[in-house]
C-alpha atoms as a PDB file:
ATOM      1  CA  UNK A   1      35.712  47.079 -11.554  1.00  0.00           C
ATOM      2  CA  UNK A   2      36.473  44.195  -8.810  1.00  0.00           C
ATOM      3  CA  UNK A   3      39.830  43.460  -8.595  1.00  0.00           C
ATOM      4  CA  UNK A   4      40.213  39.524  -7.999  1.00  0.00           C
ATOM      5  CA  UNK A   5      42.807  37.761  -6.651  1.00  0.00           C
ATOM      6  CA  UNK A   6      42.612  33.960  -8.158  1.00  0.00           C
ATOM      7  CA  UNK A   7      44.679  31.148  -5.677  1.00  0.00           C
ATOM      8  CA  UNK A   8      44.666  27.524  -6.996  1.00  0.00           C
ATOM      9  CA  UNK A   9      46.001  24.701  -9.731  1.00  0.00           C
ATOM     10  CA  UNK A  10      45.607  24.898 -13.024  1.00  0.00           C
ATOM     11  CA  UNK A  11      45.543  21.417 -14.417  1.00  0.00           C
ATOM     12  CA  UNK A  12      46.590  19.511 -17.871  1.00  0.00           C
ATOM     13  CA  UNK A  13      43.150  18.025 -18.680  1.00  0.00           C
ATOM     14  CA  UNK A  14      43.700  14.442 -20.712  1.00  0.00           C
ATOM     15  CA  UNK A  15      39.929  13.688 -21.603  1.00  0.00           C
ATOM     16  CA  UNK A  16      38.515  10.733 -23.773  1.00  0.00           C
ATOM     17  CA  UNK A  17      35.314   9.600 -24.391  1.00  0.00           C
ATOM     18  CA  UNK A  18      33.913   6.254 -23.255  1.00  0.00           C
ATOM     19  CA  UNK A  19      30.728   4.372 -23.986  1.00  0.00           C
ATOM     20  CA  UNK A  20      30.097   3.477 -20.493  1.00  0.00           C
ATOM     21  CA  UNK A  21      32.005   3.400 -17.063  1.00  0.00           C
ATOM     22  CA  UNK A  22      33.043   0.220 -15.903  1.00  0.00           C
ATOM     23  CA  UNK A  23      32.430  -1.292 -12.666  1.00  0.00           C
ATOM     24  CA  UNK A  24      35.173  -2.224 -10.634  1.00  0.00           C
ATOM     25  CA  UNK A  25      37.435  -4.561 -11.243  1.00  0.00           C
ATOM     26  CA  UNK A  26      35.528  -4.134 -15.318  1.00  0.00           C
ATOM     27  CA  UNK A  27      37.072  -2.596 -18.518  1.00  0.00           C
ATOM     28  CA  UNK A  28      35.946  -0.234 -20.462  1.00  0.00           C
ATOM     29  CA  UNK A  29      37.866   1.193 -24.198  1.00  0.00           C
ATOM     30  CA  UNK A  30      38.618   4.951 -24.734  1.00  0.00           C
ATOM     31  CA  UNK A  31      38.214   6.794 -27.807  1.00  0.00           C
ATOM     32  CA  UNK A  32      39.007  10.880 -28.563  1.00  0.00           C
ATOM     33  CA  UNK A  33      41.548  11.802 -26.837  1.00  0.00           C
ATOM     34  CA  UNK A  34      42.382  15.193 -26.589  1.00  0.00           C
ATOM     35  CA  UNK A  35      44.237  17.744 -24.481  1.00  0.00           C
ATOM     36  CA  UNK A  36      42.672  20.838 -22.897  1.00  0.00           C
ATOM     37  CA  UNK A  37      43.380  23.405 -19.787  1.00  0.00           C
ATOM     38  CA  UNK A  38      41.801  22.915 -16.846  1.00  0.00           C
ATOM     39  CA  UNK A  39      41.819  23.749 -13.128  1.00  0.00           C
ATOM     40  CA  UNK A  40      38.921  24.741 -10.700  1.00  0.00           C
ATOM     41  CA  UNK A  41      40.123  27.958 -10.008  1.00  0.00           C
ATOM     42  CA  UNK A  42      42.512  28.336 -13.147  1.00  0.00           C
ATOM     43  CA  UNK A  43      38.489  27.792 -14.794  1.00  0.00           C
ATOM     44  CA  UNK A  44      37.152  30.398 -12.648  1.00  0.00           C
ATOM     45  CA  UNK A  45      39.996  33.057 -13.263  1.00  0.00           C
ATOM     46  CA  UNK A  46      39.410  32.370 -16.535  1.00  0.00           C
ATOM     47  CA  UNK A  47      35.709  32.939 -16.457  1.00  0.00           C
ATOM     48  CA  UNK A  48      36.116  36.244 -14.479  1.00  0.00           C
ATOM     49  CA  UNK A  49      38.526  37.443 -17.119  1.00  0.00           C
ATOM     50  CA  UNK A  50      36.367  36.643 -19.675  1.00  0.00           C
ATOM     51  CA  UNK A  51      33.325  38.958 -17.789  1.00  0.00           C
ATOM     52  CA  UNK A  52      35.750  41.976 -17.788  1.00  0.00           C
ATOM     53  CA  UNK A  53      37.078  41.666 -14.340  1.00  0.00           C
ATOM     54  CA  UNK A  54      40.693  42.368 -12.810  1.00  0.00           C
ATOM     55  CA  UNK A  55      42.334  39.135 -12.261  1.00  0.00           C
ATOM     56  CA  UNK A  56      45.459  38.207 -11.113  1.00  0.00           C
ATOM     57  CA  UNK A  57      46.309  34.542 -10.550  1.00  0.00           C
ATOM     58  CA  UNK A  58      48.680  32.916  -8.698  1.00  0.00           C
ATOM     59  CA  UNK A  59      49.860  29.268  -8.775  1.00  0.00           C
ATOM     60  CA  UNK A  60      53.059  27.433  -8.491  1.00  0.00           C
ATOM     61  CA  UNK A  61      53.760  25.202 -11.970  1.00  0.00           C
ATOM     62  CA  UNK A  62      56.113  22.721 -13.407  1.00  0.00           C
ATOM     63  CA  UNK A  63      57.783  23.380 -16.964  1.00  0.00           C
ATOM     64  CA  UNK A  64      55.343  20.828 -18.278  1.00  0.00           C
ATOM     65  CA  UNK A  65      52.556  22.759 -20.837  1.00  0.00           C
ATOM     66  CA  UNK A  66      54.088  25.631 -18.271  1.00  0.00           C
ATOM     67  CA  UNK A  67      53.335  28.012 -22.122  1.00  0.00           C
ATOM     68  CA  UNK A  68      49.891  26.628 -22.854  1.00  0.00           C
ATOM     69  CA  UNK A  69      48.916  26.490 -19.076  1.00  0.00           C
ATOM     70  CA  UNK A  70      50.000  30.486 -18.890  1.00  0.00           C
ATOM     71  CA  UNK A  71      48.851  31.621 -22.267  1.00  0.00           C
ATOM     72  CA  UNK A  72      45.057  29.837 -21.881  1.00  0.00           C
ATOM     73  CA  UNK A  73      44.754  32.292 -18.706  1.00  0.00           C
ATOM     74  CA  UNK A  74      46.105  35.493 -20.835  1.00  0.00           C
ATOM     75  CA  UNK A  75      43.995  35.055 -23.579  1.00  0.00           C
ATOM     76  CA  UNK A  76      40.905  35.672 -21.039  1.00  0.00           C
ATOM     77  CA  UNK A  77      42.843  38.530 -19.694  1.00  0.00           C
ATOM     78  CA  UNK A  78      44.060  37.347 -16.845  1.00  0.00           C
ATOM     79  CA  UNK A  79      47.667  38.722 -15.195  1.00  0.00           C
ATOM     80  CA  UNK A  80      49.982  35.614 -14.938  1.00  0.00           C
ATOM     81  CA  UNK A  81      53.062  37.946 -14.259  1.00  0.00           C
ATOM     82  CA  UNK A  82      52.995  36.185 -10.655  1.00  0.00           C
ATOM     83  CA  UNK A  83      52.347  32.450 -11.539  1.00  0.00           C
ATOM     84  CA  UNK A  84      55.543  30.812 -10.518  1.00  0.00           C
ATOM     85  CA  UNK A  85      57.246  28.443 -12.453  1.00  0.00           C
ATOM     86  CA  UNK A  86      59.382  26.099 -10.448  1.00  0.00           C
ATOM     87  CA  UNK A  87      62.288  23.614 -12.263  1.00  0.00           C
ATOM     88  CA  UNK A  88      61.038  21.149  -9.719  1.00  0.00           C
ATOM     89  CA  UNK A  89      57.855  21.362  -9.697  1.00  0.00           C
ATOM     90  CA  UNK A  90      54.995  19.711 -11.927  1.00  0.00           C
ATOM     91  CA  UNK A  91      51.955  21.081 -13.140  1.00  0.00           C
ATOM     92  CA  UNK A  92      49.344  18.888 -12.268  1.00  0.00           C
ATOM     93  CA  UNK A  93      47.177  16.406 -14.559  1.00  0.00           C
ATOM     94  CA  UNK A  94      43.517  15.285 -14.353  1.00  0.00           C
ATOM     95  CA  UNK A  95      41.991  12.789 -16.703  1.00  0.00           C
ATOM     96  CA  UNK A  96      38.640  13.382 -18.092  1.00  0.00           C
ATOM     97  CA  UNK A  97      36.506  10.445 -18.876  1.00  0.00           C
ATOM     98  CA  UNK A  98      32.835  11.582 -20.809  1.00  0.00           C
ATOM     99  CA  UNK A  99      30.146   9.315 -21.067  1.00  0.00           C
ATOM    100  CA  UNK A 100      27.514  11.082 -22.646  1.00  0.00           C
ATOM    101  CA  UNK A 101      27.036  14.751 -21.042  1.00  0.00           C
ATOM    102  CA  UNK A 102      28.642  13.591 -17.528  1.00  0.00           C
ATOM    103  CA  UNK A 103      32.559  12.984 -16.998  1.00  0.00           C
ATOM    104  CA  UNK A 104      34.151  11.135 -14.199  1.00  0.00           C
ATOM    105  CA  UNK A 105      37.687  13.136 -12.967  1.00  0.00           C
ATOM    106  CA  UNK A 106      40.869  11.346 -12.047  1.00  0.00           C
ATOM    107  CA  UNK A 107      43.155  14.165 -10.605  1.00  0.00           C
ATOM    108  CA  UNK A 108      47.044  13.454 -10.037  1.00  0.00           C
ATOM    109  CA  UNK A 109      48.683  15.990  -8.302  1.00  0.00           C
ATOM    110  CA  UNK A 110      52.024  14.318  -7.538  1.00  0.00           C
ATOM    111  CA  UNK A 111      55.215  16.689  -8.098  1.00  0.00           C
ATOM    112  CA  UNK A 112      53.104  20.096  -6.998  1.00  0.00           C
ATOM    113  CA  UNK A 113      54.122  22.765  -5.220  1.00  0.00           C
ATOM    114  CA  UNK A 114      53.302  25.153  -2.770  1.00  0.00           C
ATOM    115  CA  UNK A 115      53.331  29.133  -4.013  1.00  0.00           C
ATOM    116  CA  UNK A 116      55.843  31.062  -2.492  1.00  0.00           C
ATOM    117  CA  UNK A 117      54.378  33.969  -0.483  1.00  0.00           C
ATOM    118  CA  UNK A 118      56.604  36.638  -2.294  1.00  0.00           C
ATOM    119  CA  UNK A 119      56.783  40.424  -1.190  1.00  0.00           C
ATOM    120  CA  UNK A 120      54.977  40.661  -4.368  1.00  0.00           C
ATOM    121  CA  UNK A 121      51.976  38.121  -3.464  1.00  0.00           C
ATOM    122  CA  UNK A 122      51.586  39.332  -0.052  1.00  0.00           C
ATOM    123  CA  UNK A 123      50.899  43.074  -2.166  1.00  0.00           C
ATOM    124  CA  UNK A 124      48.307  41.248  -4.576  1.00  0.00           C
ATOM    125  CA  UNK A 125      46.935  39.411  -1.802  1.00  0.00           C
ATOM    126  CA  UNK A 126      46.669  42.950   0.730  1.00  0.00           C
ATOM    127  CA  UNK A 127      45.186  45.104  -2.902  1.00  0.00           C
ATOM    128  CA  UNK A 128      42.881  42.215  -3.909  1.00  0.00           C
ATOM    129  CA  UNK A 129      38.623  43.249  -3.341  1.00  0.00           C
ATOM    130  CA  UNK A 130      37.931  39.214  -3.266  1.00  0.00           C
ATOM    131  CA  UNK A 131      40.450  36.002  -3.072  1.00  0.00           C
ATOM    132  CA  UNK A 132      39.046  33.279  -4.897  1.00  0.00           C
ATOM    133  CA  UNK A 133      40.298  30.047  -3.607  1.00  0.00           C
ATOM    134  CA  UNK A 134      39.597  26.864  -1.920  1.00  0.00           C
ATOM    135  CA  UNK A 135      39.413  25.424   1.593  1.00  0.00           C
ATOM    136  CA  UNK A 136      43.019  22.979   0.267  1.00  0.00           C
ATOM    137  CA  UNK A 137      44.552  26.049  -0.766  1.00  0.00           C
ATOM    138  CA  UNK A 138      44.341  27.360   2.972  1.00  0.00           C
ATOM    139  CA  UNK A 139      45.492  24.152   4.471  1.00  0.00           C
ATOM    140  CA  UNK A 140      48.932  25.860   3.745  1.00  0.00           C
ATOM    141  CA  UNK A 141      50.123  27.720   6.530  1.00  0.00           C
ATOM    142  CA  UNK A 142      52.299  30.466   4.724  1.00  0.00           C
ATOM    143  CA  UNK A 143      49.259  31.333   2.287  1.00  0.00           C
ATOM    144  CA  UNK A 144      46.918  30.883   5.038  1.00  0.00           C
ATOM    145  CA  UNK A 145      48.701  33.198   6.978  1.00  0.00           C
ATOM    146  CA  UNK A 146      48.821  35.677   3.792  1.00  0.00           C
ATOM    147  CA  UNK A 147      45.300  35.313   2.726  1.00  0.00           C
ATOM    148  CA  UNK A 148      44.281  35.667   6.241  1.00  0.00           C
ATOM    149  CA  UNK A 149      46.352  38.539   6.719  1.00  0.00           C
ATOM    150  CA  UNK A 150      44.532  40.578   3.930  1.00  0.00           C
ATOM    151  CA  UNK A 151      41.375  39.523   5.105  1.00  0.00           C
ATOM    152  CA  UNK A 152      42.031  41.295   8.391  1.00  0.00           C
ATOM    153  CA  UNK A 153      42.585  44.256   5.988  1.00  0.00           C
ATOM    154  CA  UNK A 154      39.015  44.159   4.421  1.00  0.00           C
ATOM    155  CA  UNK A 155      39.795  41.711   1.070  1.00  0.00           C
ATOM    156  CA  UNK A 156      37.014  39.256   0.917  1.00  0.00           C
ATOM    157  CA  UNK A 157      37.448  35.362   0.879  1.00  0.00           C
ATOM    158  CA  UNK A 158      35.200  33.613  -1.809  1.00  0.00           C
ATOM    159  CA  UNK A 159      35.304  30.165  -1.189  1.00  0.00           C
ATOM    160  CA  UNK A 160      35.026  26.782  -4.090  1.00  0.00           C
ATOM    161  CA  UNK A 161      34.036  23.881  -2.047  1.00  0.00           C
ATOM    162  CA  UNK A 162      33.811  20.783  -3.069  1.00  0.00           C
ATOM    163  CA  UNK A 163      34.176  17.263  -1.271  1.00  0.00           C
ATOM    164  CA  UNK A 164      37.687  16.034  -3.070  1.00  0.00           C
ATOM    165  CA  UNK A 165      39.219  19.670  -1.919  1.00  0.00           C
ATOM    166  CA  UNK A 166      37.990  18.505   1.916  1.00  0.00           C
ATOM    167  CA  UNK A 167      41.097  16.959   3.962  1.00  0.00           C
ATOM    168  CA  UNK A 168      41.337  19.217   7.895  1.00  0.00           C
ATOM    169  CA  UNK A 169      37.376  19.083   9.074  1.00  0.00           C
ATOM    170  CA  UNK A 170      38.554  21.741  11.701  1.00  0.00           C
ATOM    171  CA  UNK A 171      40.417  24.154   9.616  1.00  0.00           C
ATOM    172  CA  UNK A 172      38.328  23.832   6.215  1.00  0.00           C
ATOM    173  CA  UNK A 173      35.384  24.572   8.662  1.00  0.00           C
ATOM    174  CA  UNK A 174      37.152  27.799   9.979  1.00  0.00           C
ATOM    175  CA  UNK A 175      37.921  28.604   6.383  1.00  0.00           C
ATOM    176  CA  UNK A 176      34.537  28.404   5.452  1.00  0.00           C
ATOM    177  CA  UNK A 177      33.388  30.973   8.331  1.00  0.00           C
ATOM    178  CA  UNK A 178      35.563  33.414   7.210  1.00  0.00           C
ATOM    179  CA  UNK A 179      34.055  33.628   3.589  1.00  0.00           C
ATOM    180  CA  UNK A 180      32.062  36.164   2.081  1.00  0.00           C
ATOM    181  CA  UNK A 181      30.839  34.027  -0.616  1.00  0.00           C
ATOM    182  CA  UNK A 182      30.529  30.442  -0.680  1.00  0.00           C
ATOM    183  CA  UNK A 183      29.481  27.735  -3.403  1.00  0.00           C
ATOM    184  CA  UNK A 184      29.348  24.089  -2.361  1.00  0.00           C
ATOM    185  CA  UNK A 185      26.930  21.296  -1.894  1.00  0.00           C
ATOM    186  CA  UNK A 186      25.068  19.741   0.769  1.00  0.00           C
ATOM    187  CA  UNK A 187      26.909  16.687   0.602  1.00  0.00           C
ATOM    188  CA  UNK A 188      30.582  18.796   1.252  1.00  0.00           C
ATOM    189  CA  UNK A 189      28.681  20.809   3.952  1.00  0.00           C
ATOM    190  CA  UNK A 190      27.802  17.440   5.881  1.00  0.00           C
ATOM    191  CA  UNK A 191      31.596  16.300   5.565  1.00  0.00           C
ATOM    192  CA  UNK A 192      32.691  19.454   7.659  1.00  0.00           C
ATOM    193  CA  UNK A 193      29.930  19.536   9.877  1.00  0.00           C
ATOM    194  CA  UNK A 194      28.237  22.485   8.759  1.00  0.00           C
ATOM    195  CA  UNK A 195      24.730  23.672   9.301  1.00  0.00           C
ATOM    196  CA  UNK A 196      24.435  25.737   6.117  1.00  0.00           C
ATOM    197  CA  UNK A 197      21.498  27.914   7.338  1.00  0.00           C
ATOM    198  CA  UNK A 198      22.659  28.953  10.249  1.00  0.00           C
ATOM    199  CA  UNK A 199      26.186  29.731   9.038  1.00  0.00           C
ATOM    200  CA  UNK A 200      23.845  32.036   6.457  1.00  0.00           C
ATOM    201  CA  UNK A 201      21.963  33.540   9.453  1.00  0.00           C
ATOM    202  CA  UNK A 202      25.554  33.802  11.756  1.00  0.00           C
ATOM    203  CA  UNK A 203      28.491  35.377  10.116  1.00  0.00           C
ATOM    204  CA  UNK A 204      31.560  35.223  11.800  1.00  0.00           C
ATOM    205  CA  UNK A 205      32.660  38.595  13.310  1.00  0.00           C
ATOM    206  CA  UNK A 206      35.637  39.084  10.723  1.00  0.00           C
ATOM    207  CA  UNK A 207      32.092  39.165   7.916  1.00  0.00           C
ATOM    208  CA  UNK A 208      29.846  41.688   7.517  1.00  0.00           C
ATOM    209  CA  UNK A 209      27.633  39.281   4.695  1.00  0.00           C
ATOM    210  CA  UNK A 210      27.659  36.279   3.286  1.00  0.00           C
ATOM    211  CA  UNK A 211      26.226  34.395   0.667  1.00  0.00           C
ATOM    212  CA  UNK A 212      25.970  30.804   0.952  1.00  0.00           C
ATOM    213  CA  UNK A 213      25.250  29.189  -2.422  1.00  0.00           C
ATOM    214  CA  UNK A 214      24.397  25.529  -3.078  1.00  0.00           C
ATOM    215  CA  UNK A 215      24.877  24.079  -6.095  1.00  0.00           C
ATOM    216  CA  UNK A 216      22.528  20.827  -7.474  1.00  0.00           C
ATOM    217  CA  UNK A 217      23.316  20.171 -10.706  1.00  0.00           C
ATOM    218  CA  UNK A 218      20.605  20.274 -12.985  1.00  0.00           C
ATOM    219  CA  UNK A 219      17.929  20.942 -10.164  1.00  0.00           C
ATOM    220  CA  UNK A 220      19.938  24.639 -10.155  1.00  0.00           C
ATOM    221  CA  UNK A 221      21.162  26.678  -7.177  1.00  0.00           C
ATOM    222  CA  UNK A 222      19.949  27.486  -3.659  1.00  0.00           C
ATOM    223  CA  UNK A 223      21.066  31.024  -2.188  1.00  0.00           C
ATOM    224  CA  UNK A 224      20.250  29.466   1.515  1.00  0.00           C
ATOM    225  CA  UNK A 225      19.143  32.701   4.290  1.00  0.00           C
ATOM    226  CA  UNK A 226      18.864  32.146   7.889  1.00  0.00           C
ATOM    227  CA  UNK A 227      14.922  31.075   7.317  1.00  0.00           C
ATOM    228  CA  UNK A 228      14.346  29.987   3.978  1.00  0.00           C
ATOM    229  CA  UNK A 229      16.150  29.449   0.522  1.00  0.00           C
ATOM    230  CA  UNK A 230      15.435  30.646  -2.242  1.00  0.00           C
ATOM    231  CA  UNK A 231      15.927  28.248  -5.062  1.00  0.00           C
ATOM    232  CA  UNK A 232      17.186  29.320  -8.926  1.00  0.00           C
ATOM    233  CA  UNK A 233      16.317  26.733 -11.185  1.00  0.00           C
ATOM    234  CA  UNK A 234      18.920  25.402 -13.894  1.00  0.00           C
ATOM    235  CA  UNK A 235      18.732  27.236 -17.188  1.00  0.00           C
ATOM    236  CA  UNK A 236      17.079  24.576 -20.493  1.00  0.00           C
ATOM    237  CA  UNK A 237      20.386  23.623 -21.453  1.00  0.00           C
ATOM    238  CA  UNK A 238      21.368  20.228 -23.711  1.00  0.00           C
ATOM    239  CA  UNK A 239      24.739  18.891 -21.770  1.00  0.00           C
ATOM    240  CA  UNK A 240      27.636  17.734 -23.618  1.00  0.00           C
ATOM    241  CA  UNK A 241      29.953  18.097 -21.110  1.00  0.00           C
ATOM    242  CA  UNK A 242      29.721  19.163 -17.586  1.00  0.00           C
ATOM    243  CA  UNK A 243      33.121  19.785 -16.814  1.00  0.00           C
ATOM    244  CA  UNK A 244      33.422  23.486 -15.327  1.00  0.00           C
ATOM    245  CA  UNK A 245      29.781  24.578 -14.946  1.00  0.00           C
ATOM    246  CA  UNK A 246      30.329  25.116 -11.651  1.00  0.00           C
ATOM    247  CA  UNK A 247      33.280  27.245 -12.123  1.00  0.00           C
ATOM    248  CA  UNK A 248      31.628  29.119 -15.089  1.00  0.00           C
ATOM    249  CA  UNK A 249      28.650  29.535 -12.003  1.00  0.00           C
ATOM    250  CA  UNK A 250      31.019  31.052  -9.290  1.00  0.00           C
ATOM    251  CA  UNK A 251      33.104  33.551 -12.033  1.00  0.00           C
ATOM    252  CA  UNK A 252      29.645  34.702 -13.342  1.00  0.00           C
ATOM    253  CA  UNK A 253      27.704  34.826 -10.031  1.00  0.00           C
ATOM    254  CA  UNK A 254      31.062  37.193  -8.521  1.00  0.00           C
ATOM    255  CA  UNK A 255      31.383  39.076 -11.241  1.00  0.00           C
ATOM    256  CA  UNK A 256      27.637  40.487 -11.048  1.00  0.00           C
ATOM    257  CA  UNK A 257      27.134  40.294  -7.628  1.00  0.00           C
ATOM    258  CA  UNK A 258      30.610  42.211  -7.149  1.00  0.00           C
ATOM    259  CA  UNK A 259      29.397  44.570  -9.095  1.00  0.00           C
ATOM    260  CA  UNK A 260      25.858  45.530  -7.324  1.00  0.00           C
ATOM    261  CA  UNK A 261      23.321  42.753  -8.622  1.00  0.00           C
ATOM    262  CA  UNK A 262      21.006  41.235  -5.781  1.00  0.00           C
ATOM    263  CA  UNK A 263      22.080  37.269  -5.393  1.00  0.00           C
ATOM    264  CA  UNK A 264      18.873  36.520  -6.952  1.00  0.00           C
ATOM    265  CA  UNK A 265      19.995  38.672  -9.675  1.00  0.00           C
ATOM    266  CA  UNK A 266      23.595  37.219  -9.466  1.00  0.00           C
ATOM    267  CA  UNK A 267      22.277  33.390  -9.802  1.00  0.00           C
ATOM    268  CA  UNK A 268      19.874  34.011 -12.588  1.00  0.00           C
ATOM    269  CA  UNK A 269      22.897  35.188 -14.310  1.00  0.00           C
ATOM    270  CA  UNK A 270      25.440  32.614 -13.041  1.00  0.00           C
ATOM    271  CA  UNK A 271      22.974  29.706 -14.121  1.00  0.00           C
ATOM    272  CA  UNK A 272      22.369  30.810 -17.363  1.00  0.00           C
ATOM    273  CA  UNK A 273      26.321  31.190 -17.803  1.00  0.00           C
ATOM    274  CA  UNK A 274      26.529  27.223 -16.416  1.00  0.00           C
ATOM    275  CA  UNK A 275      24.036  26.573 -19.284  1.00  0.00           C
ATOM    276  CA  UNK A 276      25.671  27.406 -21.438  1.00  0.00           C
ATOM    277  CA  UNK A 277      29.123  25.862 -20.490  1.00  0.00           C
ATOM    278  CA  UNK A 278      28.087  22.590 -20.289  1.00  0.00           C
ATOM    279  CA  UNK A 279      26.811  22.908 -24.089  1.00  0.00           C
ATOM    280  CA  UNK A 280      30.273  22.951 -25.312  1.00  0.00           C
ATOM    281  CA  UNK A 281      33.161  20.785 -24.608  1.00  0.00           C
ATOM    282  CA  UNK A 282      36.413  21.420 -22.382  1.00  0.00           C
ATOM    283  CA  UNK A 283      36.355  23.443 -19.063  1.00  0.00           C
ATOM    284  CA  UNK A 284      36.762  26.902 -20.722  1.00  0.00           C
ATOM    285  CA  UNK A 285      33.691  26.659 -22.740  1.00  0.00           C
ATOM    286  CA  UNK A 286      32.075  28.265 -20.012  1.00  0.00           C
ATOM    287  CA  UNK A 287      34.562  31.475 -19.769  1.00  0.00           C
ATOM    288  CA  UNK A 288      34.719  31.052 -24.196  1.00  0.00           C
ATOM    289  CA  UNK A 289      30.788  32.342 -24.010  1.00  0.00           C
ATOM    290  CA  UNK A 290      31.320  34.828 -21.205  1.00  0.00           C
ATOM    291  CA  UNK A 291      34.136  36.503 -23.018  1.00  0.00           C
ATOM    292  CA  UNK A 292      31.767  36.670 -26.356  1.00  0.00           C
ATOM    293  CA  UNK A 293      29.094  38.443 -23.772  1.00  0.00           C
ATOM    294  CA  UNK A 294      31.696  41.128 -22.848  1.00  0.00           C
ATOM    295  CA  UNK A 295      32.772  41.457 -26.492  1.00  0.00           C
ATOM    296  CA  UNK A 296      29.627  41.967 -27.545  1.00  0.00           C
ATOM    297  CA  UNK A 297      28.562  44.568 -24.363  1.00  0.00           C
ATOM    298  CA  UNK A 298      31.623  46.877 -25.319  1.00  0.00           C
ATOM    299  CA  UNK A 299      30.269  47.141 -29.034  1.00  0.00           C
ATOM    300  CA  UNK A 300      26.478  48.229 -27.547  1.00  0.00           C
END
């Protein structure tokens, strides 16, 4: 079994439905409005759980929903034992706005703070096989310097990218160098100046392999080589709500590639898993159908 290290927000998800999104300076009226956990990397630690992996996750959260934030991850099996919750600090909110299958995300993060690199998260960090994170998670210079620090000792760096997350061209793009595994799109790749195919073909010397993944929606997944892709379509799907396919992708493409698959074999999985998150609603619907696959594989 992998053991994972998970590094990132978890978020109070506020979502409503809308009939359409107004333009600006336009109105628009809400309806169903309901509260769910979220977070990019909360989703994927989630996800993993749910496949049978090791997780540990660490974050930093307020007292608000600091219970439901917590229990959500332990229910998938994840070890929150070294989430810290801060008197000061406040977990952070994103609003969720569906029209039809697609969802527009407004994410305030006012009132967070920064993890304190413990003895005890500088051990997690040094046992982990892989750190899942994200390039804003290593803008930090104490976990930076952690994360960076067990890399040197042979933990692997997967990376989430995505263009909101971008903010240091520089150090995101030295980030991304160090990965072993790395999900984004074309669109983040231009913002830090990345040629995707030859950072496939060119690992930096601290990585023996990498996979480069890029995600397009509905149009599936590239796994990008130093001279040609090779493209995974989308699994038939109907979408009710996209929120956390990609992180349902990542968990599901780690967990089987982690544990031998080819990435062909890996993304045929992953996609299928993305498929079927974005048929239910909320961004643990994904990690709600992975945990019924591992229920159902221990039983076999």
């Amino acid at each position: 079994m992998t053991r994972f290290v998970t590094l990132g927000p978890s978020t109070i998800d506020t979502y409503y439905t809308a009939a359409d999104w107004p333009g600006l300076g336009d109105k628009a009226m809400l309806a169903d409005r309901s509260l769910r956990l979220g977070g990019m990397i909360a989703n994927t630690a989630a996800a993993l759980g749910a496949a049978g992996q090791s997780v540990t996750h660490l974050e930093r959260i307020g007292p608000n929903h600091a219970d439901e934030v917590l229990s959500s991850l332990d229910r998938f099996g994840v070890d929150t034992s070294l989430v810290q919750v801060s008197p000061t600090a406040r977990t952070c909110e994103a609003f969720v706005v569906r029209v039809g299958a697609e969802r527009t995300i407004l994410i305030d993060d006012g009132g967070r703070e920064v993890l304190d690199v413990t003895d005890a998260v500088a051990a997690a960090l040094n046992a982990a096989d892989v750190v899942v994170t994200s390039p804003h998670e290593l803008r930090e210079p104490a976990l930076r310097a952690a994360v960076f620090a067990a890399h040197r000792g042979g933990t692997r760096i997967a990376l989430d990218v995505e263009s909101a997350g971008l903010g240091d061209a520089g150090l995101d793009a030295d980030s991304i160098r160090n990965a072993s595994f790395l999900v984004i799109n074309a669109h983040a790749a231009a913002a830090v100046g990345l040629d995707l195919r030859s950072l496939a073909g060119s690992p930096g010397a601290a990585v023996a392999e990498r996979d480069v993944l890029v995600t397009r929606g509905a149009d599936g997944v590239d796994i990008v080589g130093p001279d040609s892709d090779l493209h995974v379509p989308a699994a038939p799907a109907t979408a009710v709500d996209t929120t956390g396919a990609s992180d349902t992708f990542f968990a599901a493409y780690l967990a089987r590639r982690c544990g031998g698959a080819t990435p062909e074999q890996a993304a045929i999985f992953a996609v299928a898993a993305a498929g079927h998150a974005i048929a239910g609603i909320g961004p643990r619907a994904g990690a709600d159908y992975l945990s019924t696959l591992t229920s159902e594989a221990s039983h076999d």
